[in-house]
N, C-alpha and C. Protein backbone atom coordinates (compact mmCIF):
# COMPACT_ATOMS: atom_id res chain seq x y z
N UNK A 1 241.13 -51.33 57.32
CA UNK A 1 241.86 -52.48 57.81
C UNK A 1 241.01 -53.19 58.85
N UNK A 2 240.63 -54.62 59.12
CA UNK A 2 239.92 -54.93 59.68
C UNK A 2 240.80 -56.31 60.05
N UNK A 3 240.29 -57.55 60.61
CA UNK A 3 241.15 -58.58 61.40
C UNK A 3 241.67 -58.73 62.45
N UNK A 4 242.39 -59.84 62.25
CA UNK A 4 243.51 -59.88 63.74
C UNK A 4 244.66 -58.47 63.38
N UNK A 5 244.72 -58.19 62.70
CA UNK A 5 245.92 -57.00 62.52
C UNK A 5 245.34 -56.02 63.24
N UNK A 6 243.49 -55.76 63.57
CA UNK A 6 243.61 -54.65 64.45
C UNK A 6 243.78 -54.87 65.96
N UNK A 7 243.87 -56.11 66.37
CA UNK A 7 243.93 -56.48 68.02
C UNK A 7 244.88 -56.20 68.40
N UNK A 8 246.44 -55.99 67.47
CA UNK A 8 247.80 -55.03 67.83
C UNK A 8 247.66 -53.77 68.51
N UNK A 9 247.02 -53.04 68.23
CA UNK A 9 246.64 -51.93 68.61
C UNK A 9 245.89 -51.17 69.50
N UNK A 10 246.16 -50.53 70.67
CA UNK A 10 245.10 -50.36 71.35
C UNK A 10 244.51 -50.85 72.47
N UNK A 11 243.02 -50.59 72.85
CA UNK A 11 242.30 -51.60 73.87
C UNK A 11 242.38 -52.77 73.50
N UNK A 12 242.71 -53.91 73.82
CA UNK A 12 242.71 -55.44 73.82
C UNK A 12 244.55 -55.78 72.90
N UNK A 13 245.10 -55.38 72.81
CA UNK A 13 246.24 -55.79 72.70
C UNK A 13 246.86 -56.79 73.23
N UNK A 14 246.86 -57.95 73.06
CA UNK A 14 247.28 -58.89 73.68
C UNK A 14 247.94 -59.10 73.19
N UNK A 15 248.90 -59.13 72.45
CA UNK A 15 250.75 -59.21 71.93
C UNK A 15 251.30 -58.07 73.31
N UNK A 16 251.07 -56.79 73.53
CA UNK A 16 251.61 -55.97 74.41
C UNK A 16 251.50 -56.16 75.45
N UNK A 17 250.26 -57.13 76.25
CA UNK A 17 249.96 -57.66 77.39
C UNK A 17 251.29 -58.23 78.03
N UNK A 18 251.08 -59.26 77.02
CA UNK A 18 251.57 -60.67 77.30
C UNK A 18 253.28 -59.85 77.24
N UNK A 19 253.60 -59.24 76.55
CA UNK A 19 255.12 -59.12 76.51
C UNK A 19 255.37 -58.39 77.69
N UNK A 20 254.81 -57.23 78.30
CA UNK A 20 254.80 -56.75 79.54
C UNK A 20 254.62 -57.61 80.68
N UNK A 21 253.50 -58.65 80.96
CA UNK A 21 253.63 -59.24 81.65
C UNK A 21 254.69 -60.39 82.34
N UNK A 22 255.56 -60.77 80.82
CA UNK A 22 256.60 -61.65 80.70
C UNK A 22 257.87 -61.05 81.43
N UNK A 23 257.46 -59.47 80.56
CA UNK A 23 258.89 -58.62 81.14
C UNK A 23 258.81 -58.04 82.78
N UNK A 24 257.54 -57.99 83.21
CA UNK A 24 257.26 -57.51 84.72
C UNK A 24 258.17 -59.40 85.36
N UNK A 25 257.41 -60.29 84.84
CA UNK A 25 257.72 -61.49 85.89
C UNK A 25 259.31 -61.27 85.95
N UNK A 26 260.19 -61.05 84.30
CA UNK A 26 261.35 -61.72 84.56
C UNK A 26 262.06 -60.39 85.67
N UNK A 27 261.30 -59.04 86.20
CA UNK A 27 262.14 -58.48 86.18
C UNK A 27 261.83 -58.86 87.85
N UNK A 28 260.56 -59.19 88.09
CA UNK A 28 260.27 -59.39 89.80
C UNK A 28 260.85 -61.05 90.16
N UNK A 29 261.22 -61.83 89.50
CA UNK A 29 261.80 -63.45 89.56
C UNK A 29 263.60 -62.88 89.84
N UNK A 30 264.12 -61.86 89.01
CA UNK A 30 265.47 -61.89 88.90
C UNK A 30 265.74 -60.95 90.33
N UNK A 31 264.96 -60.77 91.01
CA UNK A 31 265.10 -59.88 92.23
C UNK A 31 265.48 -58.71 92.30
N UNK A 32 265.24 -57.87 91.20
CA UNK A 32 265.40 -56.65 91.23
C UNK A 32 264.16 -55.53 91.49
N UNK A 33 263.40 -56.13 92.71
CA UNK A 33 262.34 -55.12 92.75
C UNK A 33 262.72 -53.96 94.02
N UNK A 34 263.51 -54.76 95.09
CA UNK A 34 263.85 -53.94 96.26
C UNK A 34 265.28 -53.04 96.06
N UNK A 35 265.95 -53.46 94.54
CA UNK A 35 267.23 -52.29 94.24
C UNK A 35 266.50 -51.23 93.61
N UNK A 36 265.27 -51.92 92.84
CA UNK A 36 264.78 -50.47 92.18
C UNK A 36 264.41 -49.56 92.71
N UNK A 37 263.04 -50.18 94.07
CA UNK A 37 262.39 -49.27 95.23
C UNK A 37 263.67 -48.60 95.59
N UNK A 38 264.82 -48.60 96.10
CA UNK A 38 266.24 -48.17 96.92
C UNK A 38 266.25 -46.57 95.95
N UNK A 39 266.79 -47.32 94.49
CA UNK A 39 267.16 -46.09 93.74
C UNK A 39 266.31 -45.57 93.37
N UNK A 40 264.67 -45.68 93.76
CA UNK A 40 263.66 -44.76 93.24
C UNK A 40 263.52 -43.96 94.40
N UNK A 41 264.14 -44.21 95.26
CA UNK A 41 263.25 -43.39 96.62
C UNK A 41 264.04 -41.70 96.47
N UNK A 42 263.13 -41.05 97.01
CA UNK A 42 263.91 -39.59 97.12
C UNK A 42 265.61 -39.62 97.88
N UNK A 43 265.83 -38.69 97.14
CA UNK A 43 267.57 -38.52 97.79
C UNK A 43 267.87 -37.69 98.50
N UNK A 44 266.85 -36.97 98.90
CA UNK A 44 266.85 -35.85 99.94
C UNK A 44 265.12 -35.53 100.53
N UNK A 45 265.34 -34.61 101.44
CA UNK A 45 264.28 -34.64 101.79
C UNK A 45 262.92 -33.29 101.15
N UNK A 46 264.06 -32.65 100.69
CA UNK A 46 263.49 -31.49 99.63
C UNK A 46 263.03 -32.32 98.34
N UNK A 47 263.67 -33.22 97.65
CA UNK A 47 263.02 -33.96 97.08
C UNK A 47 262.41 -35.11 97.12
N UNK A 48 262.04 -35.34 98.85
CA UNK A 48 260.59 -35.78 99.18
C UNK A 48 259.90 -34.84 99.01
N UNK A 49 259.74 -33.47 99.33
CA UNK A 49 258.62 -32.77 99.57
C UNK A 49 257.80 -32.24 98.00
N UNK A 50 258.97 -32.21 96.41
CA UNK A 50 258.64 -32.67 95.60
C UNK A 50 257.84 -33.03 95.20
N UNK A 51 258.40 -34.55 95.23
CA UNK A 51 256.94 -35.84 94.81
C UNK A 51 255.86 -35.53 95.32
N UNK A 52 255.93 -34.76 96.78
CA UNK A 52 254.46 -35.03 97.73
C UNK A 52 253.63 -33.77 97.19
N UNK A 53 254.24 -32.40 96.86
CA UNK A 53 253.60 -31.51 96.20
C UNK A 53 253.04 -32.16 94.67
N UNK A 54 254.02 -32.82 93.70
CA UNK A 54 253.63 -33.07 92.41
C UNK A 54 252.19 -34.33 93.19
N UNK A 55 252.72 -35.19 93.80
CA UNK A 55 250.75 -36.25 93.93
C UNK A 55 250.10 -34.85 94.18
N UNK A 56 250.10 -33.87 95.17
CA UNK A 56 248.95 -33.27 95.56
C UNK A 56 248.35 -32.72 94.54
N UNK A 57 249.45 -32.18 94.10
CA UNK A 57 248.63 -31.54 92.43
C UNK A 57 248.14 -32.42 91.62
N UNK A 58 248.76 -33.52 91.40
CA UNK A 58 247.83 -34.82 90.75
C UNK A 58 246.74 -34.84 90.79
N UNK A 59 246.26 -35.07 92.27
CA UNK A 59 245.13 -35.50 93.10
C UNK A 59 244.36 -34.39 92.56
N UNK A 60 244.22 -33.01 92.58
CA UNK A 60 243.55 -31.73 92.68
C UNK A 60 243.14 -31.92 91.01
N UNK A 61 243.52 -32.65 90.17
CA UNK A 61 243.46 -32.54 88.73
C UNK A 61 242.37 -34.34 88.58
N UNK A 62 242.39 -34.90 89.64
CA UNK A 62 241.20 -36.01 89.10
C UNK A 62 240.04 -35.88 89.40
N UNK A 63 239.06 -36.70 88.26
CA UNK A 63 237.83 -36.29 88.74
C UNK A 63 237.35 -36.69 89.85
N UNK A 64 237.79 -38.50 90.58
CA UNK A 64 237.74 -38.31 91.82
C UNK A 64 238.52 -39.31 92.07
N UNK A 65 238.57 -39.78 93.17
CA UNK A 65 239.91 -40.57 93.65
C UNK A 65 239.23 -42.18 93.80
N UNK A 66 240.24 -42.95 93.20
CA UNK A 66 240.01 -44.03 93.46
C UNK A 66 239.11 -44.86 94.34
N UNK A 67 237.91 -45.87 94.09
CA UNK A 67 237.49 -46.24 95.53
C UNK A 67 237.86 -47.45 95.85
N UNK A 68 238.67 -48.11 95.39
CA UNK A 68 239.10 -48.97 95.73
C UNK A 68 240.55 -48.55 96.71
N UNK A 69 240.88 -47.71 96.49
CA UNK A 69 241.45 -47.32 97.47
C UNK A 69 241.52 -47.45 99.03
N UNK A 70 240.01 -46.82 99.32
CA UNK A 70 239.21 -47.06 100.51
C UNK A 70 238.32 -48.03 100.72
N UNK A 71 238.17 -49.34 100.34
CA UNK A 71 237.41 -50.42 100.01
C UNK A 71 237.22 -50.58 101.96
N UNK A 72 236.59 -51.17 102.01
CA UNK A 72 235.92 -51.27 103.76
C UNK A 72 235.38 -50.25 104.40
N UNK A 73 235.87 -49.09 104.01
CA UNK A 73 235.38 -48.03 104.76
C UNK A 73 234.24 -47.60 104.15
N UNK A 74 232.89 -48.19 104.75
CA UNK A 74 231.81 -47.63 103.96
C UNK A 74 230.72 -46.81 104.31
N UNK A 75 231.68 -45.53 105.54
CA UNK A 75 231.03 -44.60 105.56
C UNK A 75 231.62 -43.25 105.11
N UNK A 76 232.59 -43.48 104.12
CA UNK A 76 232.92 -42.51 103.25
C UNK A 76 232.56 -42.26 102.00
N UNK A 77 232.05 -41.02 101.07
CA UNK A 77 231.75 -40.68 100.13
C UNK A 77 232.75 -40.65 99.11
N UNK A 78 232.30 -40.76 97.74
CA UNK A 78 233.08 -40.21 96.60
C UNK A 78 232.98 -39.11 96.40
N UNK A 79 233.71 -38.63 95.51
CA UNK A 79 233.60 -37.42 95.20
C UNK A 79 231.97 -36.44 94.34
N UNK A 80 231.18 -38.10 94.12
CA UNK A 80 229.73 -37.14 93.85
C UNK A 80 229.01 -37.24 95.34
N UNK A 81 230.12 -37.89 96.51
CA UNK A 81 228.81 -37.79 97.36
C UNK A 81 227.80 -39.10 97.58
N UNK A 82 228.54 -40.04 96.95
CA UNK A 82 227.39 -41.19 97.33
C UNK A 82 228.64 -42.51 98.24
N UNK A 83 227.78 -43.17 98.56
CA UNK A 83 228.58 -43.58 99.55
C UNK A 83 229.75 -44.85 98.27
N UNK A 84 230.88 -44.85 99.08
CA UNK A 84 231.34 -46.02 98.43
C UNK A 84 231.23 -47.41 98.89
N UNK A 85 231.16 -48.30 98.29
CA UNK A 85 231.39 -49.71 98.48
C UNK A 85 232.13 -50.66 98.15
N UNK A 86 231.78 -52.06 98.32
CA UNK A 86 233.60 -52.68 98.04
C UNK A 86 232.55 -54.10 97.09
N UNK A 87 231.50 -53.50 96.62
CA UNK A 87 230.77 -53.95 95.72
C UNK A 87 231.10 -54.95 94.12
N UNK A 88 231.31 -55.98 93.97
CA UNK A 88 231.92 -56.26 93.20
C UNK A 88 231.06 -55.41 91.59
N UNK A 89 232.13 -55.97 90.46
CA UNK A 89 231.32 -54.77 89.33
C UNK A 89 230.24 -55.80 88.77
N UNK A 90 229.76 -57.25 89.36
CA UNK A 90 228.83 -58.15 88.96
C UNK A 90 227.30 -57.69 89.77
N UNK A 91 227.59 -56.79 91.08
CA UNK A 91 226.68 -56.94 91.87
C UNK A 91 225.88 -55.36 91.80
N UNK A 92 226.58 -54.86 90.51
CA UNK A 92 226.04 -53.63 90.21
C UNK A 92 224.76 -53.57 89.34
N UNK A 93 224.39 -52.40 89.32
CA UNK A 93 222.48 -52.82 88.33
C UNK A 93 223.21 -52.16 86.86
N UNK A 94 224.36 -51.73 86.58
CA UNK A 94 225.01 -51.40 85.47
C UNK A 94 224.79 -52.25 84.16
N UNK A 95 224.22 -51.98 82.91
CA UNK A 95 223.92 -53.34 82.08
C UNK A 95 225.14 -53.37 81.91
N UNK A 96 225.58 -54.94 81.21
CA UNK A 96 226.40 -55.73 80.68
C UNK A 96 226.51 -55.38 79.08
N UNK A 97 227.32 -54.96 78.18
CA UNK A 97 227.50 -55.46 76.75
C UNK A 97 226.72 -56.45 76.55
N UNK A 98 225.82 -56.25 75.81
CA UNK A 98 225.33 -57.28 74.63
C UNK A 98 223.99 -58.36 75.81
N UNK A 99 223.63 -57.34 76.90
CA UNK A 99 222.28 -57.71 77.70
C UNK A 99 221.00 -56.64 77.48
């Protein structure tokens, strides 16, 4: 199968984009983002401590943590140890597709 029938699927999906994105606006326009935060938050404090055990274990299972996370702070390492930066991905020596 080859065509536009394979862009449904997968990396570059743009039918699934676009419908998610439509469905994120109508749901942040209709003002339901601060009832959701309300009823997402823990309901106790044992199930804060929960969530905070399940991220830690998260965290202990990636290969390394986000650096955009820490963007400014650029005397901290990643997890191989090299420093991070807030480097855009143009200003990298990384080739380009199809250079």
């Amino acid at each position: 199968m080859s065509g536009a029938k394979d862009k449904e699927y997968g990396e570059g999906n743009y039918k699934a984009s676009r419908q998610y994105n439509e469905a994120t606006k109508k749901f942040v326009d209709a003002g339901r983002v601060d009832e959701a935060a309300r009823n997402a938050a823990p309901k106790s404090e044992e199930e804060a401590k929960e969530l905070r055990n399940a991220e830690a274990e998260g965290r202990q299972h990636a290969k390394e943590e986000d650096p955009a996370l820490r963007r400014g702070q650029r005397s901290q390492d990643d997890a191989r140890g090299k420093p991070v930066t807030d480097r855009s991905a143009d200003a990298t020596k990384t080739p380009k597709p199809g250079h």
